[in-house]
Protein backbone atom coordinates (compact mmCIF):
# COMPACT_ATOMS: atom_id res chain seq x y z
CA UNK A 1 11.29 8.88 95.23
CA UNK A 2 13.31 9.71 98.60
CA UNK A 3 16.26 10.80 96.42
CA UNK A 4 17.29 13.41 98.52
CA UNK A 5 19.24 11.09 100.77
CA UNK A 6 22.05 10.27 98.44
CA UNK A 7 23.00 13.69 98.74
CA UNK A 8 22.73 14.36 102.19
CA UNK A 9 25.11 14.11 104.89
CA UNK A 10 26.36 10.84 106.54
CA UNK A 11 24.39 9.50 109.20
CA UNK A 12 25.02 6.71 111.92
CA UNK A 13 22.25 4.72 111.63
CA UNK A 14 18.95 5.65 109.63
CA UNK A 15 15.52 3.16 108.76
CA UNK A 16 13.85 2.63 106.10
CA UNK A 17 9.96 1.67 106.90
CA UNK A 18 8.50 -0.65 103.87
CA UNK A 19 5.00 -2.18 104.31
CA UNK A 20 4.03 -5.78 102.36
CA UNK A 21 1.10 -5.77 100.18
CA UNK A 22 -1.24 -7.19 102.16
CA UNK A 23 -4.95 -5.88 103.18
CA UNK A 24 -5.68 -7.23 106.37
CA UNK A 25 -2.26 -7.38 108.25
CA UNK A 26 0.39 -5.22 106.97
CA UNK A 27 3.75 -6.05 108.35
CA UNK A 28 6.52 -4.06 107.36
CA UNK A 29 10.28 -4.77 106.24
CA UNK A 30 13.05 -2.52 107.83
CA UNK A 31 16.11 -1.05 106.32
CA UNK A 32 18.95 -0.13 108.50
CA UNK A 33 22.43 0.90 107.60
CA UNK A 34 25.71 2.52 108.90
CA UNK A 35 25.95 5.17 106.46
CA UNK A 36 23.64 7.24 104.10
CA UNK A 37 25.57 5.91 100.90
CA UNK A 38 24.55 2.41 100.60
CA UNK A 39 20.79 3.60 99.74
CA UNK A 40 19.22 4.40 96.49
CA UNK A 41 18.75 1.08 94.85
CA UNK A 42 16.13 -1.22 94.49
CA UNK A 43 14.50 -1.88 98.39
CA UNK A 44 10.79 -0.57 96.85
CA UNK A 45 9.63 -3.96 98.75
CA UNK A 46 6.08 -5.20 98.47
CA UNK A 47 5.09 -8.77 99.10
CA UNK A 48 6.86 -11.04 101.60
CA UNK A 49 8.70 -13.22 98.89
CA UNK A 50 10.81 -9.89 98.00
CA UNK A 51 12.41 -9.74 100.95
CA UNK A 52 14.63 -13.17 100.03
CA UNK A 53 14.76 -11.23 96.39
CA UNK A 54 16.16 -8.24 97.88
CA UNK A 55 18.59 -10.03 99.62
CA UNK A 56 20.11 -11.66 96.62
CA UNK A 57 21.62 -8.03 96.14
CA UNK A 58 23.19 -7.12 99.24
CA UNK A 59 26.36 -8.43 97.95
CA UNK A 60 26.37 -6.54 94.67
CA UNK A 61 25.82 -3.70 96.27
CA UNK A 62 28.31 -3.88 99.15
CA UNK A 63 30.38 -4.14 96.63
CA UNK A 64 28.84 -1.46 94.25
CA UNK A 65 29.69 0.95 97.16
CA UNK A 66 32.96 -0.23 98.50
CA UNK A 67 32.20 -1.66 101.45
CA UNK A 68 34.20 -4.76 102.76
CA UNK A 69 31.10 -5.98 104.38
CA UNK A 70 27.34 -5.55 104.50
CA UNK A 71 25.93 -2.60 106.69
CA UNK A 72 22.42 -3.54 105.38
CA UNK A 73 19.58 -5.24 107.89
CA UNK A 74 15.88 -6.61 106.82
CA UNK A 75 13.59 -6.93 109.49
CA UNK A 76 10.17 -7.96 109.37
CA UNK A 77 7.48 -6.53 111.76
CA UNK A 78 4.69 -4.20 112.17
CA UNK A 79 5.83 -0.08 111.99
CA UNK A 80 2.97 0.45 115.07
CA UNK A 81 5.21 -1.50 116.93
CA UNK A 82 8.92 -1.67 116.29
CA UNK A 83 9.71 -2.75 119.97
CA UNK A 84 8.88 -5.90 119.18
CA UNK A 85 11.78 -6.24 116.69
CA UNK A 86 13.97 -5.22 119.61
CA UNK A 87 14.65 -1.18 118.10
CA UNK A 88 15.45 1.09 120.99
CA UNK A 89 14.54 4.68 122.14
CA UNK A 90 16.96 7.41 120.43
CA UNK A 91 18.61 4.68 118.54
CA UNK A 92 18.03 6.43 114.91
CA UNK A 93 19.50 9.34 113.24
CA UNK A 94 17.01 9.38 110.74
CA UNK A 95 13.96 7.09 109.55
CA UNK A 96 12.64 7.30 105.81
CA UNK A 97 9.31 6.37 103.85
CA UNK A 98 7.51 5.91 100.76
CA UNK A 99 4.02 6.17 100.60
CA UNK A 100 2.99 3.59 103.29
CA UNK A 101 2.00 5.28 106.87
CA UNK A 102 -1.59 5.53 104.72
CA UNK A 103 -1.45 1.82 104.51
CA UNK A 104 -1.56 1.90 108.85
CA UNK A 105 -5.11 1.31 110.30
CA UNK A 106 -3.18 3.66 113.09
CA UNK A 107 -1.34 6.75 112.04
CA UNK A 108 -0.76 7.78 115.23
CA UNK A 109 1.30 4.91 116.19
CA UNK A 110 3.31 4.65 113.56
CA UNK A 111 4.39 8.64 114.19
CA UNK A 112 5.33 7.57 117.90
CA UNK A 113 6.71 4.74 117.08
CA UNK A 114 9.53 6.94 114.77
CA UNK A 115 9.17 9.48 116.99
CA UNK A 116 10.45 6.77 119.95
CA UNK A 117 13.54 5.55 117.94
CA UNK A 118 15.08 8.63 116.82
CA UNK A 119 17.35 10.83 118.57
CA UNK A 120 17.58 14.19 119.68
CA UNK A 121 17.69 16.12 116.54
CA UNK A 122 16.70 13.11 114.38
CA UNK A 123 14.57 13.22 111.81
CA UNK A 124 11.51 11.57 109.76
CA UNK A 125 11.54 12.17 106.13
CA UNK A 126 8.54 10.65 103.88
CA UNK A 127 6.12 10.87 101.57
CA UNK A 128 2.77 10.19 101.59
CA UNK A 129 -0.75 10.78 100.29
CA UNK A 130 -2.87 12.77 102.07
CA UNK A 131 -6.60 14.23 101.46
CA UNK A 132 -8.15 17.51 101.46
CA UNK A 133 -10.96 16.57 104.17
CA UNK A 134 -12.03 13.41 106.42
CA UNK A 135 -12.78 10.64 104.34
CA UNK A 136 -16.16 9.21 104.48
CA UNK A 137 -16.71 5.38 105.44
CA UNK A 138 -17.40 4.70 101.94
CA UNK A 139 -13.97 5.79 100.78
CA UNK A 140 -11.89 4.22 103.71
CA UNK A 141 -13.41 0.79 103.87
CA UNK A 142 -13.24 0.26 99.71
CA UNK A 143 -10.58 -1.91 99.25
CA UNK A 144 -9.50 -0.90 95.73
CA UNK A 145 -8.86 2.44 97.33
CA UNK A 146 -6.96 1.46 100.08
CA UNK A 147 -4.67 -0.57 98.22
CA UNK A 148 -4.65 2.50 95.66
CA UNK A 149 -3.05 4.43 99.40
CA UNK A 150 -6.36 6.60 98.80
CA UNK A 151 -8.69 4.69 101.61
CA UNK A 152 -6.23 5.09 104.22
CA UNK A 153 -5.32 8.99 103.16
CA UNK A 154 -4.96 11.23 106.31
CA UNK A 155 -6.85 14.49 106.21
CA UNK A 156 -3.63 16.76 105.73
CA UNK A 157 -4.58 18.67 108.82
CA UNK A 158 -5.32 16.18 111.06
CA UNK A 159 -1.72 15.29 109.60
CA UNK A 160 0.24 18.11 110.97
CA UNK A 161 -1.91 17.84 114.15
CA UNK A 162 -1.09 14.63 114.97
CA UNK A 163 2.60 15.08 114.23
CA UNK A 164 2.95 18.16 116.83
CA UNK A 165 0.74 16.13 119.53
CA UNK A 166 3.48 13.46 119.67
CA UNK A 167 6.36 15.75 119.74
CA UNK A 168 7.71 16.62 116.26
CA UNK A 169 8.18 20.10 115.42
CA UNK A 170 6.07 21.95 112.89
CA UNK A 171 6.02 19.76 109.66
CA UNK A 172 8.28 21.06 106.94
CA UNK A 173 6.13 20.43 103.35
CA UNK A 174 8.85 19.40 100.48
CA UNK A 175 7.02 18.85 97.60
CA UNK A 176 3.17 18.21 96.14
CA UNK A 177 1.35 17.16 93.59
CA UNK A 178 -1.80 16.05 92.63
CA UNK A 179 -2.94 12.12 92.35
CA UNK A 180 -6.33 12.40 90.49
CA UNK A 181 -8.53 9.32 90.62
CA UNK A 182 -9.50 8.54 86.69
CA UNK A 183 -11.66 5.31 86.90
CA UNK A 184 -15.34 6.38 86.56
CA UNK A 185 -16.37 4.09 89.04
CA UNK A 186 -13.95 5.06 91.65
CA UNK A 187 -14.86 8.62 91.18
CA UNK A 188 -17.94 8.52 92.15
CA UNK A 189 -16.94 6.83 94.93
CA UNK A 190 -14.54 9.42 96.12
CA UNK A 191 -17.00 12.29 95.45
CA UNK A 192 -15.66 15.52 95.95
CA UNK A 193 -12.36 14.24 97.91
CA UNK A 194 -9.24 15.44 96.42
CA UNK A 195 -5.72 13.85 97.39
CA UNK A 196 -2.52 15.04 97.06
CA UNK A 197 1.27 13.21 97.17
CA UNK A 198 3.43 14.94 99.61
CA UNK A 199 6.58 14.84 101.53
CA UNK A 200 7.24 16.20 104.43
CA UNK A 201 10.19 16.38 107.18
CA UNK A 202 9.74 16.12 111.02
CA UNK A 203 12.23 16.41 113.41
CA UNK A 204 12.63 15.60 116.96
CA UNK A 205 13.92 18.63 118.51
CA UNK A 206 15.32 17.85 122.25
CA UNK A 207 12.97 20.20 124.98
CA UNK A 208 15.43 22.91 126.75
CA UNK A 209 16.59 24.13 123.41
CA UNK A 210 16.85 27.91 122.95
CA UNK A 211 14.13 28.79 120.13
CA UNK A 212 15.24 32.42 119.01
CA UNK A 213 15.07 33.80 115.35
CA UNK A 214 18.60 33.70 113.60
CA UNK A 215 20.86 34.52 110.56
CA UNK A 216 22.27 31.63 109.33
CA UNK A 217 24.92 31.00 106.38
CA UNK A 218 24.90 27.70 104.49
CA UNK A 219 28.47 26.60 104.24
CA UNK A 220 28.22 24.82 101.07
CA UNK A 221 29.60 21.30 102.28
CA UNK A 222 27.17 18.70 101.63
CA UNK A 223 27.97 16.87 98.61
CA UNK A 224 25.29 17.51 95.95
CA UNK A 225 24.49 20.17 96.95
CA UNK A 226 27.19 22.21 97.47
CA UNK A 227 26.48 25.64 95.39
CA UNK A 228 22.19 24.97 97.17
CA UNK A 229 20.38 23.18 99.38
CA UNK A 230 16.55 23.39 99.13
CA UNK A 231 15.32 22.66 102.61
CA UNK A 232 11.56 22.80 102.49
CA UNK A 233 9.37 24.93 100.35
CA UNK A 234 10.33 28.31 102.58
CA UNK A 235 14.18 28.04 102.44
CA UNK A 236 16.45 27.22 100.04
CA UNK A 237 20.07 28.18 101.33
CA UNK A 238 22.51 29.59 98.47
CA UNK A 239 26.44 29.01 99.84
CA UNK A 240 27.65 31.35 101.57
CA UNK A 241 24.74 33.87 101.62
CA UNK A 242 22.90 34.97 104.46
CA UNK A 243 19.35 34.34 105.59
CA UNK A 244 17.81 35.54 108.36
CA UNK A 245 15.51 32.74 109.71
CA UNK A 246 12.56 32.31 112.44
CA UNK A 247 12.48 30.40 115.62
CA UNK A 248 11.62 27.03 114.49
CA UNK A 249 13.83 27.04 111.54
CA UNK A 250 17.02 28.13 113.29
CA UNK A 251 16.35 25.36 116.33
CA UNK A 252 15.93 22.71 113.43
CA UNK A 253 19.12 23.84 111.97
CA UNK A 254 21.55 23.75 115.39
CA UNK A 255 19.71 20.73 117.01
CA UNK A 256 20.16 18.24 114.03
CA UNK A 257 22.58 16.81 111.86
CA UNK A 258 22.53 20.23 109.77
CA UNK A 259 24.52 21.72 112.55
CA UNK A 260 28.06 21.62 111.31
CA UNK A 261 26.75 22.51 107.67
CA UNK A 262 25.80 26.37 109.01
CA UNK A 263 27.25 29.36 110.74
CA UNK A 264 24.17 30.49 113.01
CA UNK A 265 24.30 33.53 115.15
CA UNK A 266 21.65 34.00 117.64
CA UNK A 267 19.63 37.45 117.13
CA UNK A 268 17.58 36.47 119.92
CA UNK A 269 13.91 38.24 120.24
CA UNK A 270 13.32 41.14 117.80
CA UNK A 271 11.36 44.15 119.30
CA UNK A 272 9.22 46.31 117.63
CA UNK A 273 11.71 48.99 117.56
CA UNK A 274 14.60 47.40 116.49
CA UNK A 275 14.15 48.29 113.17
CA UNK A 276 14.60 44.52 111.86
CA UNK A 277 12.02 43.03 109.98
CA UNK A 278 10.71 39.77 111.85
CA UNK A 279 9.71 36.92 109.86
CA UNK A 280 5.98 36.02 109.57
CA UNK A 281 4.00 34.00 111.41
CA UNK A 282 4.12 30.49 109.53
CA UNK A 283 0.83 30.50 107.29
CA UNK A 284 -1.01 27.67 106.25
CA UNK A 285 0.87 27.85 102.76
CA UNK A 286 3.76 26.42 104.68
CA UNK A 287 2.13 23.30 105.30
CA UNK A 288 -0.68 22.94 103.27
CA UNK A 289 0.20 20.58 100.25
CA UNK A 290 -2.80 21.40 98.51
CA UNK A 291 -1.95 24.88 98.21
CA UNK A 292 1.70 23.72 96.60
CA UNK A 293 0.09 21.16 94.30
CA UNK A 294 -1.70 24.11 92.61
CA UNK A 295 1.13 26.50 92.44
CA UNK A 296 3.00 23.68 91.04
CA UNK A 297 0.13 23.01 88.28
CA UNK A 298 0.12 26.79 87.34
CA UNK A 299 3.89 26.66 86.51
CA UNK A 300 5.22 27.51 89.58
CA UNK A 301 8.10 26.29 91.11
CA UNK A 302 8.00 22.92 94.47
CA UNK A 303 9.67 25.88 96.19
CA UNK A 304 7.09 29.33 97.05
CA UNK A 305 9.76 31.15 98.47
CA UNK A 306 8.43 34.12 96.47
CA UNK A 307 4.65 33.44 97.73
CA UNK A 308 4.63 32.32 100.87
CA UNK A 309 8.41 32.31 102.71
CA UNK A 310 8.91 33.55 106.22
CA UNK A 311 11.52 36.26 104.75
CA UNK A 312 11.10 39.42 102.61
CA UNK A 313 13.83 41.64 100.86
CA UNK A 314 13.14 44.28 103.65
CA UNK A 315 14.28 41.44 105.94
CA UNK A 316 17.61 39.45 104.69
């Protein structure tokens, strides 16, 4: 689930992408609201009758939430293409998805596509599956499997490469875990291909921003998680303590809607004899969801900030 959200800050207008269960052409619905708190119910939408079902609720939930009147829009169209259901550039604080850019015959375009519509400092929050190398033809064109959402599975690295070529920053990994395929038949159809459930966070970071290493103090605001806020699988931001973090990280932080929510001071670039302790380079660990999954299976913990975080003790 996308739970996260319900905790989160308010936002001014944010999407939900839903694709319909069909093979061929997969149209999508899309959510759109004035405010963060009307999600978290029931818009898991799969065939095209459930968009009339879903909209039998509106009013209980407009309701449920206090609202005098619906904030709530379904639109039907394709996700490669959402300027054909009139959404503009920069229009979108934030655009959110379950498991269905896998279902896209074109990856790419749906990335663009978010990537168009959000602002400055927006961001793209999702999960997907993903695999652990190209699929062969026999995997991607079985239909079982690509209804399963294991045809259509991106290589995770091709993933992260084809986020960064249309402009996002450097993926932020949020969780793993495994999706083993259990049907005999299917097995041997998949071979050696392992796939993985992940979710990630991209954000649109406007060009011209400074990107310099920083300590930054969580101010404990948002609601749910005041006391900690567990960002990706490096940081996880205790109130009021401070954490030293590198360039990407602290241009993430001031250029999106986690602004207000931290004190950041600028320590600019480090050199060697300073005496500080710069972060690391980011390491594949960062990323690489296949890498969490197993931590995660050996009774670790979705967060490696002991394993693989961009601080140390000799740092922060």
């Amino acid at each position: 689930s996308l739970s996260p959200f319900s905790n989160y800050i308010r936002v001014n207008n944010f999407c939900v992408l839903f694709y319909l269960a069909q093979f061929v052409h997969i149209p999508l619905i899309l959510f759109t609201s004035s405010t963060l708190t009307i999600f978290s119910h029931q818009l898991l939408i799969d065939i095209v009758l459930q968009i009339q079902v879903a909209k039998k609720f509106v009013d209980y939930h407009t309701q449920r939430f206090g609202f005098s009147k619906s904030n709530v829009d379904f639109l039907q169209g394709y996700i490669e293409k959402l300027g054909d259901i009139g959404l503009k550039d920069n229009s979108f604080d934030l655009v959110i998805s379950n498991c269905v850019v896998n279902l896209s015959p074109n990856k790419t375009a749906v990335l663009k596509e978010a990537y168009r519509v959000l602002k400055d400092g927006g961001e793209m929050y999702f999960s997907d599956i993903y695999a652990d190398c190209e699929l062969p033809d026999a995997v991607r064109t079985h239909k079982i499997l690509w209804g399963e959402c294991l045809g259509g599975a991106l290589w995770w690295k091709e993933f992260v490469d084809i986020a960064k070529k249309v402009g996002f920053s450097e993926p932020r990994l949020v969780a793993a875990s495994k999706v083993p395929v259990e049907n005999e038949e299917l097995q041997q159809i998949v071979g050696d291909c392992k796939f993985v459930s992940a979710t990630y966070r991209l954000f649109k970071v406007a060009a011209g921003v400074p990107r310099e290493r920083s300590r930054v103090i969580y101010n404990g605001w948002i609601e749910g998680c005041r006391e900690k806020l567990e960002f990706d699988i490096n940081y996880t931001f205790t109130e009021g303590e401070t954490v030293v973090v590198d360039e990407e990280t602290a241009v993430i932080l001031v250029s999106s809607r986690f602004a207000d929510e931290f004190t950041i001071q600028s320590l600019g670039k480090v050199s060697p004899s300073s005496g500080e302790c710069p972060p690391r380079e980011p390491q594949s660990a960062a990323t690489d969801p296949f890498w969490l999954s197993e931590h995660v299976a050996e009774g670790g913990t979705s967060s490696c900030s002991a394993a693989c975080s961009v601080q140390s003790k000799g740092c922060c």
